[in-house]
Protein backbone atom coordinates (compact mmCIF):
# COMPACT_ATOMS: atom_id res chain seq x y z
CA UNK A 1 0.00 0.00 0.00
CA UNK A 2 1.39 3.13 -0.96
CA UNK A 3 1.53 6.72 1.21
CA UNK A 4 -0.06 9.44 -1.27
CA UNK A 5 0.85 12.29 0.76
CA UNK A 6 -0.75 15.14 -2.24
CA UNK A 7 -3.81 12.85 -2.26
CA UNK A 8 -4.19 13.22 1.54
CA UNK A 9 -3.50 17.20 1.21
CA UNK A 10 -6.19 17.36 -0.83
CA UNK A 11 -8.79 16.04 0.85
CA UNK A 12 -7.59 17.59 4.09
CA UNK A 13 -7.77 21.02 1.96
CA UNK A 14 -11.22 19.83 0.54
CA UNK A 15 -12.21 19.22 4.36
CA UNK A 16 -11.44 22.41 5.69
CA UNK A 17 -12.71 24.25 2.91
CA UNK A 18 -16.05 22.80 3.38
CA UNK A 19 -16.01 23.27 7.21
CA UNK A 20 -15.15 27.33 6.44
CA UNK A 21 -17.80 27.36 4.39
CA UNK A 22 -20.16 25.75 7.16
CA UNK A 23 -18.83 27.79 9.86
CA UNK A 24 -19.48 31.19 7.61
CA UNK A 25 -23.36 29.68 7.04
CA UNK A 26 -24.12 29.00 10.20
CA UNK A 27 -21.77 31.83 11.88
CA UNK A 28 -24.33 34.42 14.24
CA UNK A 29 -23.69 37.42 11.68
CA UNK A 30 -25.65 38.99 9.55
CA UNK A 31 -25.55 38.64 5.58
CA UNK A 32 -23.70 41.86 5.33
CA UNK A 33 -21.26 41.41 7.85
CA UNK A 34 -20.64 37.85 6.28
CA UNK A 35 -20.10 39.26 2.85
CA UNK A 36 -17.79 41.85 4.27
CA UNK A 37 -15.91 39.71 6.03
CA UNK A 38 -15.52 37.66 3.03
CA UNK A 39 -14.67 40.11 0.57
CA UNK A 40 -11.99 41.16 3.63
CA UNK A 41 -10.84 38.08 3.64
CA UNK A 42 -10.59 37.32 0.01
CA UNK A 43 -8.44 40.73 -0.41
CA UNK A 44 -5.57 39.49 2.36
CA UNK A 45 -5.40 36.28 0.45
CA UNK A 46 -5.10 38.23 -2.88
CA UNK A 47 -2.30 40.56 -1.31
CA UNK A 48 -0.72 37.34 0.41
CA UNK A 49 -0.31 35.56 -2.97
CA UNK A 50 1.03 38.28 -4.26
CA UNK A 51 3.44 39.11 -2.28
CA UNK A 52 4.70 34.99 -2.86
CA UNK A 53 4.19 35.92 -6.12
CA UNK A 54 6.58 38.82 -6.00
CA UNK A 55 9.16 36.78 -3.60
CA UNK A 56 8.97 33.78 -5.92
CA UNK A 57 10.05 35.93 -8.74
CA UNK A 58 12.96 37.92 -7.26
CA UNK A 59 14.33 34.70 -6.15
CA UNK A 60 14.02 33.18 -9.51
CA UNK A 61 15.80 35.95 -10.81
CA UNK A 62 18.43 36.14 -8.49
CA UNK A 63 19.28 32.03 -9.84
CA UNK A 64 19.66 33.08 -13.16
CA UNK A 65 21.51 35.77 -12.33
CA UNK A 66 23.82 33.31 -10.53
CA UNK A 67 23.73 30.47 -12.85
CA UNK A 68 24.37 33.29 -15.60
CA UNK A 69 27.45 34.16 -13.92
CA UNK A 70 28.89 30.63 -12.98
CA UNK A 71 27.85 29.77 -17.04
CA UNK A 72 30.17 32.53 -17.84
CA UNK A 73 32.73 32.30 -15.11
CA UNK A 74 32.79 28.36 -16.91
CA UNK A 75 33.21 30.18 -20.76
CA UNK A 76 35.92 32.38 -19.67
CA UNK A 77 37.87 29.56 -17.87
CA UNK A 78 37.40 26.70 -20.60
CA UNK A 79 38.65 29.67 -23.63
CA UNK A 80 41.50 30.19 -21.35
CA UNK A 81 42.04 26.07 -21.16
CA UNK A 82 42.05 25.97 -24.75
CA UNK A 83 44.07 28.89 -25.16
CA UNK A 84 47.03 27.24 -23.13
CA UNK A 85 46.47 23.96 -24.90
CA UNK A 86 46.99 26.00 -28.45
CA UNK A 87 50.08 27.11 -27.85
């Protein structure tokens, strides 16, 4: 029997998901504070994933800066290699 750890994720995900949804139904607030706590709550997940989003892509960035420069660190000492060799 094999561990499926992502299929376990999502059903925990699916779980929870379902039980938010319950717990805003039944919650002892009124349709308008629901909906504004929703929308609330919708725009700090927006802004959260953003901000990954924005992480995520300076760090990507910063690797191919790096790998740029160890790629062309490589290139300068491998024409210097053959140079020697050529001579």
């Amino acid at each position: 029997m094999s561990n499926n750890g992502g299929a376990k994720a999502v059903w925990f995900l699916t779980g929870f998901s379902v039980g938010a949804v319950m717990a805003l139904l039944l919650a002892p607030k009124s349709g308008k504070e629901t909906r504004e706590f929703i929308g609330e709550k919708a725009e700090e997940g927006r802004d959260y994933v953003a901000s990954k989003g924005k992480e995520f892509r300076r760090a990507a960035e910063d690797l191919v800066g790096k790998g740029r420069r160890t790629a062309e660190d490589l290139m300068d000492k491998g024409k210097d290699l053959v140079g020697k060799i050529s001579v």
